[in-house]
PDB file of N, CA and C in Angstrom:
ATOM      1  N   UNK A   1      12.807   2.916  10.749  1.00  0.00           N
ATOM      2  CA  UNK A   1      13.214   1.532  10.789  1.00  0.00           C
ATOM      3  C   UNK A   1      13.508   1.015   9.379  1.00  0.00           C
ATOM      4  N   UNK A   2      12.828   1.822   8.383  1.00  0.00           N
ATOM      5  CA  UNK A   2      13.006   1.109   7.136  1.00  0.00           C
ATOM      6  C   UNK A   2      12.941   1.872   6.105  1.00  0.00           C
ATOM      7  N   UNK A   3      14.439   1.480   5.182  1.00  0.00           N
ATOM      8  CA  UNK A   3      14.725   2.843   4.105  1.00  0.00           C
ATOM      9  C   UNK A   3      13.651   3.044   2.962  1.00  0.00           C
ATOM     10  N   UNK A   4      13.132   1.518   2.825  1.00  0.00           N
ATOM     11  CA  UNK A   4      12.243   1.466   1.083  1.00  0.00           C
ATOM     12  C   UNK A   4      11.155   0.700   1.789  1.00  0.00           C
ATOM     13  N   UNK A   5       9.615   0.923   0.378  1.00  0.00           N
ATOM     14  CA  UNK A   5       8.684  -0.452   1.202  1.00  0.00           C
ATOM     15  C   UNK A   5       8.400  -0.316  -0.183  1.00  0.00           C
ATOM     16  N   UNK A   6       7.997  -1.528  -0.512  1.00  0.00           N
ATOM     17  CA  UNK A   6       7.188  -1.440  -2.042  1.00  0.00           C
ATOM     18  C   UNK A   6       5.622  -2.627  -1.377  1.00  0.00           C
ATOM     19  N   UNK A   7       4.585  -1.822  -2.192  1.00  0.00           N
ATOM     20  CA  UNK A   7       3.256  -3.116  -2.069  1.00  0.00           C
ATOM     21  C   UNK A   7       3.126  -3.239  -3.365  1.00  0.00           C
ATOM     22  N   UNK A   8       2.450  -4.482  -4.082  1.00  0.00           N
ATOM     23  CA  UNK A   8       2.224  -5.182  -4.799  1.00  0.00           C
ATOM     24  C   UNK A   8       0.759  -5.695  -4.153  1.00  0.00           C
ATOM     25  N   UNK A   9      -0.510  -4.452  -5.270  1.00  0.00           N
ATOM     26  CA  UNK A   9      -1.862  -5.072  -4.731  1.00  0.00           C
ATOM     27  C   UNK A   9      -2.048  -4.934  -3.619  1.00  0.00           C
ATOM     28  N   UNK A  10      -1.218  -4.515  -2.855  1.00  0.00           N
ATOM     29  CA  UNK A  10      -2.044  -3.740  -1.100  1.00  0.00           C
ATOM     30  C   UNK A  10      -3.122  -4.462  -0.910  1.00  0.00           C
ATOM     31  N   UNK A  11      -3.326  -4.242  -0.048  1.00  0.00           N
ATOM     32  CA  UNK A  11      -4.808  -4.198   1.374  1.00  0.00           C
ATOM     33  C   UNK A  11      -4.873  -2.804   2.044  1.00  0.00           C
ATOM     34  N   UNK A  12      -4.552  -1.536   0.958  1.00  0.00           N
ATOM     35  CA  UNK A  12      -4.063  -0.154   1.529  1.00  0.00           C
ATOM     36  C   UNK A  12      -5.139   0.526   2.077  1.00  0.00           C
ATOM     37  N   UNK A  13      -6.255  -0.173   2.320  1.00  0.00           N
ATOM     38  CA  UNK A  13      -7.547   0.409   3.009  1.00  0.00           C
ATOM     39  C   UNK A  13      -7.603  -0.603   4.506  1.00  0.00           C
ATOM     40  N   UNK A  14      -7.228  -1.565   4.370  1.00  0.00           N
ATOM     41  CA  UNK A  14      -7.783  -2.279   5.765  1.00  0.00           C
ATOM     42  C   UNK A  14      -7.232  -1.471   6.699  1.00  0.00           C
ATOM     43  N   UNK A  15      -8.383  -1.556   7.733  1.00  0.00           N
ATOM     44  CA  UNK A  15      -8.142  -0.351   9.093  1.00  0.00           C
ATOM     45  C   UNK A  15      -7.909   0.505   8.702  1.00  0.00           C
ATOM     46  N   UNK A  16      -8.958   0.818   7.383  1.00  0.00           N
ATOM     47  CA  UNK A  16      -9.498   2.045   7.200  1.00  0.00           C
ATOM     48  C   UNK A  16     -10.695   2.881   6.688  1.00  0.00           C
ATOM     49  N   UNK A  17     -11.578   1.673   6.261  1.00  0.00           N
ATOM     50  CA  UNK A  17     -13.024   1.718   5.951  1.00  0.00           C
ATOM     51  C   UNK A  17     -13.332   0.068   6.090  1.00  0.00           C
ATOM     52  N   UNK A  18     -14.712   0.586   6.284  1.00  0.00           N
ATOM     53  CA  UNK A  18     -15.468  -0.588   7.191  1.00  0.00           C
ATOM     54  C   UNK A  18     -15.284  -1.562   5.599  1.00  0.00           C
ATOM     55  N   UNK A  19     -15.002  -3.119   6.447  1.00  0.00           N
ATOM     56  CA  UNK A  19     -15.059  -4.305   5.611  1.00  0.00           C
ATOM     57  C   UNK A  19     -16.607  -5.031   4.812  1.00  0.00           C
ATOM     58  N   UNK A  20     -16.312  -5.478   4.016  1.00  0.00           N
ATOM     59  CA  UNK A  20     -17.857  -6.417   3.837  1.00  0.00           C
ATOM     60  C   UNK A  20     -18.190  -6.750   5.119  1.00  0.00           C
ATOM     61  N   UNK A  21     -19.592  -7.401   4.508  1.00  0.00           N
ATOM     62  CA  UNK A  21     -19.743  -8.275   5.511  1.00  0.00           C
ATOM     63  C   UNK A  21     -19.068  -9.964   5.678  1.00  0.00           C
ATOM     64  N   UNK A  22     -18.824 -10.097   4.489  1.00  0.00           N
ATOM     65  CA  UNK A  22     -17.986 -11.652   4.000  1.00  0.00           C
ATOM     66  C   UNK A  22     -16.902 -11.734   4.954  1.00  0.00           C
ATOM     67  N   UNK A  23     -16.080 -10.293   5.014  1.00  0.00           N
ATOM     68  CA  UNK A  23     -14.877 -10.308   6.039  1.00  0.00           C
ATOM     69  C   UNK A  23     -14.841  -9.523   7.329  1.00  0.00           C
ATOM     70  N   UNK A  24     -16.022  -9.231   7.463  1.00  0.00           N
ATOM     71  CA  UNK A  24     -16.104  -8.514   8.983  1.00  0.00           C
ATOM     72  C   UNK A  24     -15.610  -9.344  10.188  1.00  0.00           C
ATOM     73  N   UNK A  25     -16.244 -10.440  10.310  1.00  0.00           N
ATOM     74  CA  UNK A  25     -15.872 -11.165  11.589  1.00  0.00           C
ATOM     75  C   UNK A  25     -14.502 -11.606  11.372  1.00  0.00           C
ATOM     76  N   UNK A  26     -13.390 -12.038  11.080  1.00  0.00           N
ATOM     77  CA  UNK A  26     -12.539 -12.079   9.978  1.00  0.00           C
ATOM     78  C   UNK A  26     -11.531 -10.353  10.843  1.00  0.00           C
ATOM     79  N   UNK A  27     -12.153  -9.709   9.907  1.00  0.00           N
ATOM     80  CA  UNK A  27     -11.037  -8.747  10.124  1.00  0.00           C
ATOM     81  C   UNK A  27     -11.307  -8.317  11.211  1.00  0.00           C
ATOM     82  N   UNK A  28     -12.067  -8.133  11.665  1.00  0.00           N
ATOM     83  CA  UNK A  28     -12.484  -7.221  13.083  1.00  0.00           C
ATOM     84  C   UNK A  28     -11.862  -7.901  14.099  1.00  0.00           C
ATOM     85  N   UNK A  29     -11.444  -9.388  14.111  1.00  0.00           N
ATOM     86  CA  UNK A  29     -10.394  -9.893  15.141  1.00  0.00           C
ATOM     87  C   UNK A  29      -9.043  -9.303  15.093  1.00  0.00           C
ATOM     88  N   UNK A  30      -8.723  -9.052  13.598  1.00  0.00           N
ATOM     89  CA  UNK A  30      -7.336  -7.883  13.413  1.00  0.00           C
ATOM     90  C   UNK A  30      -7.568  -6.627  13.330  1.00  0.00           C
ATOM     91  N   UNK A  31      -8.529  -6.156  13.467  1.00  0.00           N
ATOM     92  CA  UNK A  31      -8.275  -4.722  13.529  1.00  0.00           C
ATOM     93  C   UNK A  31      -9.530  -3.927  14.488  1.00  0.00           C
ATOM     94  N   UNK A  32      -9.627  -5.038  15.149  1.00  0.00           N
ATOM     95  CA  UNK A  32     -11.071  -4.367  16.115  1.00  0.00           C
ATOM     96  C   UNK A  32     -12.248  -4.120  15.376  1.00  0.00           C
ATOM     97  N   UNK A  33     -13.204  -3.341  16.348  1.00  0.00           N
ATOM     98  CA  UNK A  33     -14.525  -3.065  16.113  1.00  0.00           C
ATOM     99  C   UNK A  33     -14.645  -1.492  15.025  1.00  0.00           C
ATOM    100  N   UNK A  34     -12.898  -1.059  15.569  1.00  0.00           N
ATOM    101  CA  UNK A  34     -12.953   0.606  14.857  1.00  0.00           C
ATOM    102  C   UNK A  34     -11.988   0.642  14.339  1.00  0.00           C
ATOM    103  N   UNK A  35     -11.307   0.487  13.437  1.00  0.00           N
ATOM    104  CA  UNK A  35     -10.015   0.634  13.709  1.00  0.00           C
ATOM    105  C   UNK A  35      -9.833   1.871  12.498  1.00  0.00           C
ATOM    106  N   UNK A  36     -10.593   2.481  12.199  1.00  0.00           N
ATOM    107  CA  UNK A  36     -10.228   3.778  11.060  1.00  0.00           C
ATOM    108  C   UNK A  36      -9.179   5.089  12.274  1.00  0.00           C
ATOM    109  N   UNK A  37      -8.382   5.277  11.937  1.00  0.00           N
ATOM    110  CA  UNK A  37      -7.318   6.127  12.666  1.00  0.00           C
ATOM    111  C   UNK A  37      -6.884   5.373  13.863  1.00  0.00           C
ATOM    112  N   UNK A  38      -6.413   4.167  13.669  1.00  0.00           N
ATOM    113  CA  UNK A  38      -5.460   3.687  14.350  1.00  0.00           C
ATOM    114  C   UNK A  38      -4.632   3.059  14.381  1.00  0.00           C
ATOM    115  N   UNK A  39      -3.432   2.218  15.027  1.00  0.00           N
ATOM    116  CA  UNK A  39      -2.233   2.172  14.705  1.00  0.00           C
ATOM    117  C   UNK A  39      -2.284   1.187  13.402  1.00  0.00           C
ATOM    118  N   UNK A  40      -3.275   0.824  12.724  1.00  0.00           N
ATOM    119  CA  UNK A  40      -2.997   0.104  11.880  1.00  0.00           C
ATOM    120  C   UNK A  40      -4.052   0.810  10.270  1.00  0.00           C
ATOM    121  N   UNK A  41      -4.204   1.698  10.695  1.00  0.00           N
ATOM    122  CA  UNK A  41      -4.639   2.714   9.418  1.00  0.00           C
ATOM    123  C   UNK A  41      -3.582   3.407   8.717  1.00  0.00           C
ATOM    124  N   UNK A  42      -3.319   2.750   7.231  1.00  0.00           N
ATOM    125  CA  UNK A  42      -2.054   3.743   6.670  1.00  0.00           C
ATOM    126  C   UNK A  42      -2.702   5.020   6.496  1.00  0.00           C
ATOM    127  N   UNK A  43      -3.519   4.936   6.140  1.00  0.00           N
ATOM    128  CA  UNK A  43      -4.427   6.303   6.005  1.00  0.00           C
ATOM    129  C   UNK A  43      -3.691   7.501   6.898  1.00  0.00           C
ATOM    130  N   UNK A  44      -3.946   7.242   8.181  1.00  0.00           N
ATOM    131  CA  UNK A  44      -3.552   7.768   9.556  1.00  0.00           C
ATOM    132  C   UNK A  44      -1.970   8.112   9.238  1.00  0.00           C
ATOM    133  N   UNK A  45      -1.904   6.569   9.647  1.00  0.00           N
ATOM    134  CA  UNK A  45      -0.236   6.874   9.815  1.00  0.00           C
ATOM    135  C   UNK A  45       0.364   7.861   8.783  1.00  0.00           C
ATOM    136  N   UNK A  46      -0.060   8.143   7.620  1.00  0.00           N
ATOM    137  CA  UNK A  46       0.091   8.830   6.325  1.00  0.00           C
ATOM    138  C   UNK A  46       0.249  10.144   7.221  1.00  0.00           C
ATOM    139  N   UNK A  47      -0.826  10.061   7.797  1.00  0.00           N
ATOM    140  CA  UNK A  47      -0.990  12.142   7.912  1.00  0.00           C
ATOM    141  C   UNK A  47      -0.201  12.471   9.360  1.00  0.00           C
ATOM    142  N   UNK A  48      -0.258  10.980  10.066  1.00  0.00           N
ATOM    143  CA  UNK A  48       0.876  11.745  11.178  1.00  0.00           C
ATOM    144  C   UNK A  48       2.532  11.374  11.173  1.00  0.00           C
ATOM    145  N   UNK A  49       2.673  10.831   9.739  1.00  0.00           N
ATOM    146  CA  UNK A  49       4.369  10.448   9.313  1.00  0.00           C
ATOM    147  C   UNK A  49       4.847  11.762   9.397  1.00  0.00           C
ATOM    148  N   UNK A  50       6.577  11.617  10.555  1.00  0.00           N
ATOM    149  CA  UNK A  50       7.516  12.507   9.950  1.00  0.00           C
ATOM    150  C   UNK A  50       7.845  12.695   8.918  1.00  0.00           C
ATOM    151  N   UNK A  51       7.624  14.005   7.751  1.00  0.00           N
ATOM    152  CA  UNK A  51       7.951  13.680   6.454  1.00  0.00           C
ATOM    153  C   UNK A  51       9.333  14.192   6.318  1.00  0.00           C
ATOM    154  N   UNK A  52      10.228  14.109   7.506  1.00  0.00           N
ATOM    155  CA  UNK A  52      11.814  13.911   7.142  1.00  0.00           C
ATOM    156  C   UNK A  52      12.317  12.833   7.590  1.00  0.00           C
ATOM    157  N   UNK A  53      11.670  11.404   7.699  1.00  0.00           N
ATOM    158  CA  UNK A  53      12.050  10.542   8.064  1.00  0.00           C
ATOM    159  C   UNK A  53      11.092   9.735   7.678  1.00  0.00           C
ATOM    160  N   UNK A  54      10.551   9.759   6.006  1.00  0.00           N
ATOM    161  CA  UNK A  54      10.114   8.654   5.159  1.00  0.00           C
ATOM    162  C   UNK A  54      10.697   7.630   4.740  1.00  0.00           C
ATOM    163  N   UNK A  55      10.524   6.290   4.627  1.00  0.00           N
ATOM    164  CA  UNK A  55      11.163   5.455   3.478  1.00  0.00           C
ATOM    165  C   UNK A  55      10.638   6.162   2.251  1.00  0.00           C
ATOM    166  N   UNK A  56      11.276   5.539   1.216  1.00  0.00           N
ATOM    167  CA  UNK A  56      11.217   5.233  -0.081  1.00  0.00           C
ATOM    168  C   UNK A  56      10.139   4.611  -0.752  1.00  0.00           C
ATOM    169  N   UNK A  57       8.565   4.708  -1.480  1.00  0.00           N
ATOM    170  CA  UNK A  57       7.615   4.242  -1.129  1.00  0.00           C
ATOM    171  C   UNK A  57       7.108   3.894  -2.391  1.00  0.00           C
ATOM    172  N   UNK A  58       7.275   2.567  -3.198  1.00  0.00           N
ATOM    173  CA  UNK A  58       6.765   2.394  -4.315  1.00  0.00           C
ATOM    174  C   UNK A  58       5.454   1.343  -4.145  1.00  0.00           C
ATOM    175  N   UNK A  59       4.083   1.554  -5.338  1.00  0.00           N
ATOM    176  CA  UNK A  59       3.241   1.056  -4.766  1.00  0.00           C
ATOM    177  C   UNK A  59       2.624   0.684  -6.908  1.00  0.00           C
ATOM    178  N   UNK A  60       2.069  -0.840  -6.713  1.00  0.00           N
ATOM    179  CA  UNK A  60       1.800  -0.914  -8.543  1.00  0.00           C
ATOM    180  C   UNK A  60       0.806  -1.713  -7.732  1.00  0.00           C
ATOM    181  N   UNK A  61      -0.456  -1.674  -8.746  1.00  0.00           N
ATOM    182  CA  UNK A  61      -1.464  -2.741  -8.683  1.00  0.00           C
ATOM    183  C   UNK A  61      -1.394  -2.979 -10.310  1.00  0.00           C
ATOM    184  N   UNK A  62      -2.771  -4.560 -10.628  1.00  0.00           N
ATOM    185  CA  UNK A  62      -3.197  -4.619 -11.675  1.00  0.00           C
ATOM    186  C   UNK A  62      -4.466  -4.068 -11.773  1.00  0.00           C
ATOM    187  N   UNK A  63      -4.310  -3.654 -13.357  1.00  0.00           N
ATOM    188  CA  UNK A  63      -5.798  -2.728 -13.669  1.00  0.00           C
ATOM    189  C   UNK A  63      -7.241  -4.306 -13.158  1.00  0.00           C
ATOM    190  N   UNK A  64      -6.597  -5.322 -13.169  1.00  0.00           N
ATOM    191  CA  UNK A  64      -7.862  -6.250 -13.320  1.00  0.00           C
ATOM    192  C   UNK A  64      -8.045  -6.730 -11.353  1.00  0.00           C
ATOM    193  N   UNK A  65      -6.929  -5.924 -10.892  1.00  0.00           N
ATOM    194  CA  UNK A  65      -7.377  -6.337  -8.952  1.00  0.00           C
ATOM    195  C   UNK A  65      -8.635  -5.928  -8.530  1.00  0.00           C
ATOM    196  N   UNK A  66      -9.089  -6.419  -7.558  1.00  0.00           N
ATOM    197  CA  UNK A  66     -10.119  -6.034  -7.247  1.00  0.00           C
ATOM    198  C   UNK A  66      -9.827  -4.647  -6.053  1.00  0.00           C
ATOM    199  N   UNK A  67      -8.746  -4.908  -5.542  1.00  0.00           N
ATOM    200  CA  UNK A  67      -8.056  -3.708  -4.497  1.00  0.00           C
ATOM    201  C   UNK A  67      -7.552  -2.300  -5.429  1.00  0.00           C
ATOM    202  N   UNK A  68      -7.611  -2.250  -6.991  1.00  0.00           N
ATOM    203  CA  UNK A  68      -7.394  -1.287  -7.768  1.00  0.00           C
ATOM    204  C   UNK A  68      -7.380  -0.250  -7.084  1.00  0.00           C
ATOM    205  N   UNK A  69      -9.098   0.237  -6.896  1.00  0.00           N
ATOM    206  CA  UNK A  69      -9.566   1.305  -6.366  1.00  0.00           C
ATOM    207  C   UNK A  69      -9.341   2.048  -5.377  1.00  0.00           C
ATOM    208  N   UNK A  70      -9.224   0.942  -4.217  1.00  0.00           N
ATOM    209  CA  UNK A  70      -8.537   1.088  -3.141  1.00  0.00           C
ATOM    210  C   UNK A  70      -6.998   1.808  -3.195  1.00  0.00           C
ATOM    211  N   UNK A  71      -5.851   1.089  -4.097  1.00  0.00           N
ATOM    212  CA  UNK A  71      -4.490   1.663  -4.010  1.00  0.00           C
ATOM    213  C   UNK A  71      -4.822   2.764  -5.318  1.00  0.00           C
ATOM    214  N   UNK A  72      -5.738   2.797  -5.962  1.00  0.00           N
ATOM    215  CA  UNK A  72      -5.950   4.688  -6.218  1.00  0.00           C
ATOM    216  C   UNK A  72      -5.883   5.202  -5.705  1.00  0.00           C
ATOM    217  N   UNK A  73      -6.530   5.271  -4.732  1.00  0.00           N
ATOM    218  CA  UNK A  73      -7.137   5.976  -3.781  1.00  0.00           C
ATOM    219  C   UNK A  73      -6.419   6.584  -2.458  1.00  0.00           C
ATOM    220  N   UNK A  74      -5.905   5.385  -2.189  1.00  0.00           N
ATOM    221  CA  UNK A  74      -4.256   6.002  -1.422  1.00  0.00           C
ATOM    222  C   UNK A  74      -2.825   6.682  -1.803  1.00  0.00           C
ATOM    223  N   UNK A  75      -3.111   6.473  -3.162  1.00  0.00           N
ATOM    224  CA  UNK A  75      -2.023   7.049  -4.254  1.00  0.00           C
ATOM    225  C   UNK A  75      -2.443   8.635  -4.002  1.00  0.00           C
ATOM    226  N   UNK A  76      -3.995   8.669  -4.510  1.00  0.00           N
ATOM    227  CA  UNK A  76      -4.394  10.277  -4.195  1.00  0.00           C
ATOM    228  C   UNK A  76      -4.023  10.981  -3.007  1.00  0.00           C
ATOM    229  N   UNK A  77      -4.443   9.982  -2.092  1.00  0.00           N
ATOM    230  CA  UNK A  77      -4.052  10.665  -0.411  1.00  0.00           C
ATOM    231  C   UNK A  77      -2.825  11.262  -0.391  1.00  0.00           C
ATOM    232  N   UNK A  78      -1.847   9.964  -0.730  1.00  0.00           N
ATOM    233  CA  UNK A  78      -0.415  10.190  -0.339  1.00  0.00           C
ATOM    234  C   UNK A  78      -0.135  11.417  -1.727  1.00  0.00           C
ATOM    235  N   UNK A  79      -0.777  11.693  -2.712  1.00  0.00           N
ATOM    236  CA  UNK A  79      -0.081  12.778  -3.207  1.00  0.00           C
ATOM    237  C   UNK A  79      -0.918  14.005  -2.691  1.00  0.00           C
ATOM    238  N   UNK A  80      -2.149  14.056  -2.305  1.00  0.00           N
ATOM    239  CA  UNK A  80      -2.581  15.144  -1.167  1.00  0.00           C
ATOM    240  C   UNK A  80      -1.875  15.506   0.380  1.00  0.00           C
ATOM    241  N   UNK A  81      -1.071  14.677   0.666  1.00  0.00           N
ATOM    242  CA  UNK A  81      -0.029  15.372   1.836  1.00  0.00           C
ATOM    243  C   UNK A  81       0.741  15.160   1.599  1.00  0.00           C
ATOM    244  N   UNK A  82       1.384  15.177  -0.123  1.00  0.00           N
ATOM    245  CA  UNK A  82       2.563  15.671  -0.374  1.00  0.00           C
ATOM    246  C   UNK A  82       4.223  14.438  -0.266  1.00  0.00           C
ATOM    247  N   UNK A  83       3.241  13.255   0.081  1.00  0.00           N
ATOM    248  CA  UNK A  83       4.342  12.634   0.275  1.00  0.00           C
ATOM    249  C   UNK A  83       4.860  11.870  -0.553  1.00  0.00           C
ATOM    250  N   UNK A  84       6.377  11.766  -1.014  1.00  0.00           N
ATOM    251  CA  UNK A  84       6.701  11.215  -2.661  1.00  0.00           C
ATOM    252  C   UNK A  84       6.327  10.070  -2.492  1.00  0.00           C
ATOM    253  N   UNK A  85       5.840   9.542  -3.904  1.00  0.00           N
ATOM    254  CA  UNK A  85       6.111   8.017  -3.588  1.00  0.00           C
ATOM    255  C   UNK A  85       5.987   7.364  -5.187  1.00  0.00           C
ATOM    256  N   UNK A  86       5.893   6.359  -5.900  1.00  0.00           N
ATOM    257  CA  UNK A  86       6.006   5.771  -7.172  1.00  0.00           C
ATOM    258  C   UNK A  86       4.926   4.663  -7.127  1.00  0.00           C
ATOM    259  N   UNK A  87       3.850   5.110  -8.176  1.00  0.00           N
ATOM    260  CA  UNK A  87       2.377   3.995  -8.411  1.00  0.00           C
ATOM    261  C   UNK A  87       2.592   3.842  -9.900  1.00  0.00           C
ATOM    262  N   UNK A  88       2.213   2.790 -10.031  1.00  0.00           N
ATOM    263  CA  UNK A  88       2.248   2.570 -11.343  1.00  0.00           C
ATOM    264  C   UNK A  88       1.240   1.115 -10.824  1.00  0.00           C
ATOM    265  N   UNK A  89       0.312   1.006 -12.083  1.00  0.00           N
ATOM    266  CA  UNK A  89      -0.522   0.271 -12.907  1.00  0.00           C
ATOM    267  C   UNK A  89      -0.316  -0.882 -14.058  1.00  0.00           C
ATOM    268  N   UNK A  90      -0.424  -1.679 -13.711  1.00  0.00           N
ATOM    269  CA  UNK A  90      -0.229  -2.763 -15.614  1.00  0.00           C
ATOM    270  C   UNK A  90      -1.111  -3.656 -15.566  1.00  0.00           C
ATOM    271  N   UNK A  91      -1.344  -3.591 -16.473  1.00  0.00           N
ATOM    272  CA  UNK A  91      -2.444  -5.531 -16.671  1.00  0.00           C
ATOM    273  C   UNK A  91      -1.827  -6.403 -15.882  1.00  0.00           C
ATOM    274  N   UNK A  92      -3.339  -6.841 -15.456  1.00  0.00           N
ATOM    275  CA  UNK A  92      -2.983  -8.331 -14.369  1.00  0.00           C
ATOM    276  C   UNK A  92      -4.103  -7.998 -13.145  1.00  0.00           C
ATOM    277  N   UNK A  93      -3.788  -9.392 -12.618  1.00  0.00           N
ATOM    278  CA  UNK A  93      -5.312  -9.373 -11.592  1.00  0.00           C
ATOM    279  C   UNK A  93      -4.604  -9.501  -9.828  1.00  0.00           C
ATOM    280  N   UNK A  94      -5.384 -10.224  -9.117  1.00  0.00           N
ATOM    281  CA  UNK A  94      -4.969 -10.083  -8.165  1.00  0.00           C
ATOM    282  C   UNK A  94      -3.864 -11.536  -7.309  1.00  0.00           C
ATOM    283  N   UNK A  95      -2.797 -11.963  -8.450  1.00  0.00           N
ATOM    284  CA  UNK A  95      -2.324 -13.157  -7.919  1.00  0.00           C
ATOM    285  C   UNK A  95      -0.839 -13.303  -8.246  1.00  0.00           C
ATOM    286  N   UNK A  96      -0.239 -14.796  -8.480  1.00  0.00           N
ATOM    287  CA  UNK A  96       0.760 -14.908  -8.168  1.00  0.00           C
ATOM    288  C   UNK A  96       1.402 -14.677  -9.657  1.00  0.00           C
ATOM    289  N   UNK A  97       1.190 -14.703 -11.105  1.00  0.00           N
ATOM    290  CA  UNK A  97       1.106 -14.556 -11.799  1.00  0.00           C
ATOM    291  C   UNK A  97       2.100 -12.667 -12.009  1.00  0.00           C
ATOM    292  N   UNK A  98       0.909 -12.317 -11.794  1.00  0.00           N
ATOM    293  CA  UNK A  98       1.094 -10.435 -11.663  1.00  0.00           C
ATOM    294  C   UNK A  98       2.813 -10.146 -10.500  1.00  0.00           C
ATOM    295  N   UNK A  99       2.215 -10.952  -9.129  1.00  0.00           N
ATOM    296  CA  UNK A  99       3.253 -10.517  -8.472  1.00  0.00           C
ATOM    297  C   UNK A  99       4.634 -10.954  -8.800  1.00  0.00           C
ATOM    298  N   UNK A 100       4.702 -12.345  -9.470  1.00  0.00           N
ATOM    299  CA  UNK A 100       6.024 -12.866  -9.489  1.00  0.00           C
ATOM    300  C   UNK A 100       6.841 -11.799 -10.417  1.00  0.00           C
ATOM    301  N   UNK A 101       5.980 -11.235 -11.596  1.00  0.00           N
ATOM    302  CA  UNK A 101       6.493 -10.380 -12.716  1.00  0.00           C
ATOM    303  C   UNK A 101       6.684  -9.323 -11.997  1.00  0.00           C
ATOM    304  N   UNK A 102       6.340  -8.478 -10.738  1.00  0.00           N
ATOM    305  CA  UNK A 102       6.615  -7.098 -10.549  1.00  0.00           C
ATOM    306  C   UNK A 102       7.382  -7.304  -9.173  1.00  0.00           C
ATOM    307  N   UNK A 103       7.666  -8.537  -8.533  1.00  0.00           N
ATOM    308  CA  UNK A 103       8.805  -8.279  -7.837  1.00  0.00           C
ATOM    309  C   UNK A 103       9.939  -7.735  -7.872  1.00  0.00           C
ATOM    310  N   UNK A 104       9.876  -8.101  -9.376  1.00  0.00           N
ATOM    311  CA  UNK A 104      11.459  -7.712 -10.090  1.00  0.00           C
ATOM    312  C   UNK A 104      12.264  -6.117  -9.811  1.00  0.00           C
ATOM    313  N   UNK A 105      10.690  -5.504 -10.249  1.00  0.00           N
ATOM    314  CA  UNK A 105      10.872  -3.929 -10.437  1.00  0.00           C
ATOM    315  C   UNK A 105      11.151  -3.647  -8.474  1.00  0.00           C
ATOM    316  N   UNK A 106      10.486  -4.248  -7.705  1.00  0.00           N
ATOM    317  CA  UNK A 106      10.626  -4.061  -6.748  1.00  0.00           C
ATOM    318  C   UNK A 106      12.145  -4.030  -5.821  1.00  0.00           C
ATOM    319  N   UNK A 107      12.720  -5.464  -6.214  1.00  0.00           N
ATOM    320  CA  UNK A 107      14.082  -5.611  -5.927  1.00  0.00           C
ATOM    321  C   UNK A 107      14.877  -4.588  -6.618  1.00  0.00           C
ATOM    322  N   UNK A 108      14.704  -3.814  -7.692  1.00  0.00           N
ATOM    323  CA  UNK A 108      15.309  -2.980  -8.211  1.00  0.00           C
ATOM    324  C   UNK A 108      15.282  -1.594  -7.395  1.00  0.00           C
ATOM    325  N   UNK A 109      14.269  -1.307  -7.240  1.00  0.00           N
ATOM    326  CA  UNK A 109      13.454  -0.167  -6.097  1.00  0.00           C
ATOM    327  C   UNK A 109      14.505  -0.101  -4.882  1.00  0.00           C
ATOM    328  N   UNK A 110      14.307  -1.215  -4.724  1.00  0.00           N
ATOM    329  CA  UNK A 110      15.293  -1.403  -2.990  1.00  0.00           C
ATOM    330  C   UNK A 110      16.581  -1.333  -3.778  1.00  0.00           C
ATOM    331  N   UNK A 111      17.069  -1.926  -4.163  1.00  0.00           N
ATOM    332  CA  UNK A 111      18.664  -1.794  -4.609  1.00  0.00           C
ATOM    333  C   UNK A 111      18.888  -0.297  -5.049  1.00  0.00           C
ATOM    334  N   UNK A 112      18.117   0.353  -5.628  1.00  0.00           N
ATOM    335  CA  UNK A 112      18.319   2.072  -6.281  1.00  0.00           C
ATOM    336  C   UNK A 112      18.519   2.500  -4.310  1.00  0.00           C
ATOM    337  N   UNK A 113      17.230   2.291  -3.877  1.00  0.00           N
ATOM    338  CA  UNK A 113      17.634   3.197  -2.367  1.00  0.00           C
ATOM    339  C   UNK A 113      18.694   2.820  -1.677  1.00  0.00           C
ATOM    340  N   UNK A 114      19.362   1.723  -1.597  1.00  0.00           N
ATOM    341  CA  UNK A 114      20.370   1.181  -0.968  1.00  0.00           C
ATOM    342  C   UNK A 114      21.733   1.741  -1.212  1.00  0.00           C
ATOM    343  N   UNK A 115      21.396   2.050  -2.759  1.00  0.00           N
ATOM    344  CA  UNK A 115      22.741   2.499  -3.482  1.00  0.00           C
ATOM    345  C   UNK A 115      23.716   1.363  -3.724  1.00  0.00           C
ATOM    346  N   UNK A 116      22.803   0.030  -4.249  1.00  0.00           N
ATOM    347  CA  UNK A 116      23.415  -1.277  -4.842  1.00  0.00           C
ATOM    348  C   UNK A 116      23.230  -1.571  -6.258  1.00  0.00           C
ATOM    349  N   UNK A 117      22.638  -0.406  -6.733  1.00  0.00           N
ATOM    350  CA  UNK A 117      22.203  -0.743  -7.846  1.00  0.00           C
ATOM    351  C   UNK A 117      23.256   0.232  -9.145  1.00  0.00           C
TER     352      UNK A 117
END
């Protein structure tokens, strides 16, 4: 359905390890009581993607997010089954600040896959 995706600071773990407790009741209305390997685990979806029928998959956090660890961590995955994709890191935390500056690179991302650029 879709040639490119870029995240900016993800949520690349939800419905996929258990939440605080701050956001349990909260998320567990979106993602159930289980939701680790299911339709809403990228985790999952990662390992059962056609990998001849990927988008284009760029992914940046800031070193100061609190979700850092988290889009490490899926960076590792996705380069443990092999699937391409572009992470990159820069100063900045988790807000509008960080994102307005790395949209940019993003619209660029999509325009390279489009072949508009």
């Amino acid at each position: 359905m879709f040639c490119s995706v870029v995240s900016h600071s993800g949520g690349v773990a939800a419905g996929h390890k258990p939440f605080g407790e701050d956001l349990a009741a909260e998320t567990r209305l979106i993602f159930g009581d289980n939701p680790t390997g299911g339709k809403d685990d990228l985790w999952a979806i990662a390992e059962r993607a056609d990998r001849n029928n990927l988008p284009a998959v760029r992914m940046d956090c800031g070193l100061d997010d609190f979700l850092l660890e988290d889009n490490r961590a899926f960076h590792q995955h996705l380069n443990k089954l092999g699937i391409p994709h572009e992470y990159e890191e820069f100063p900045g935390e988790h807000n509008w600040d960080f994102w307005d500056t790395h949209v940019q690179k993003a619209i660029k991302s999509h325009a390279r896959v489009l072949g508009i650029l």
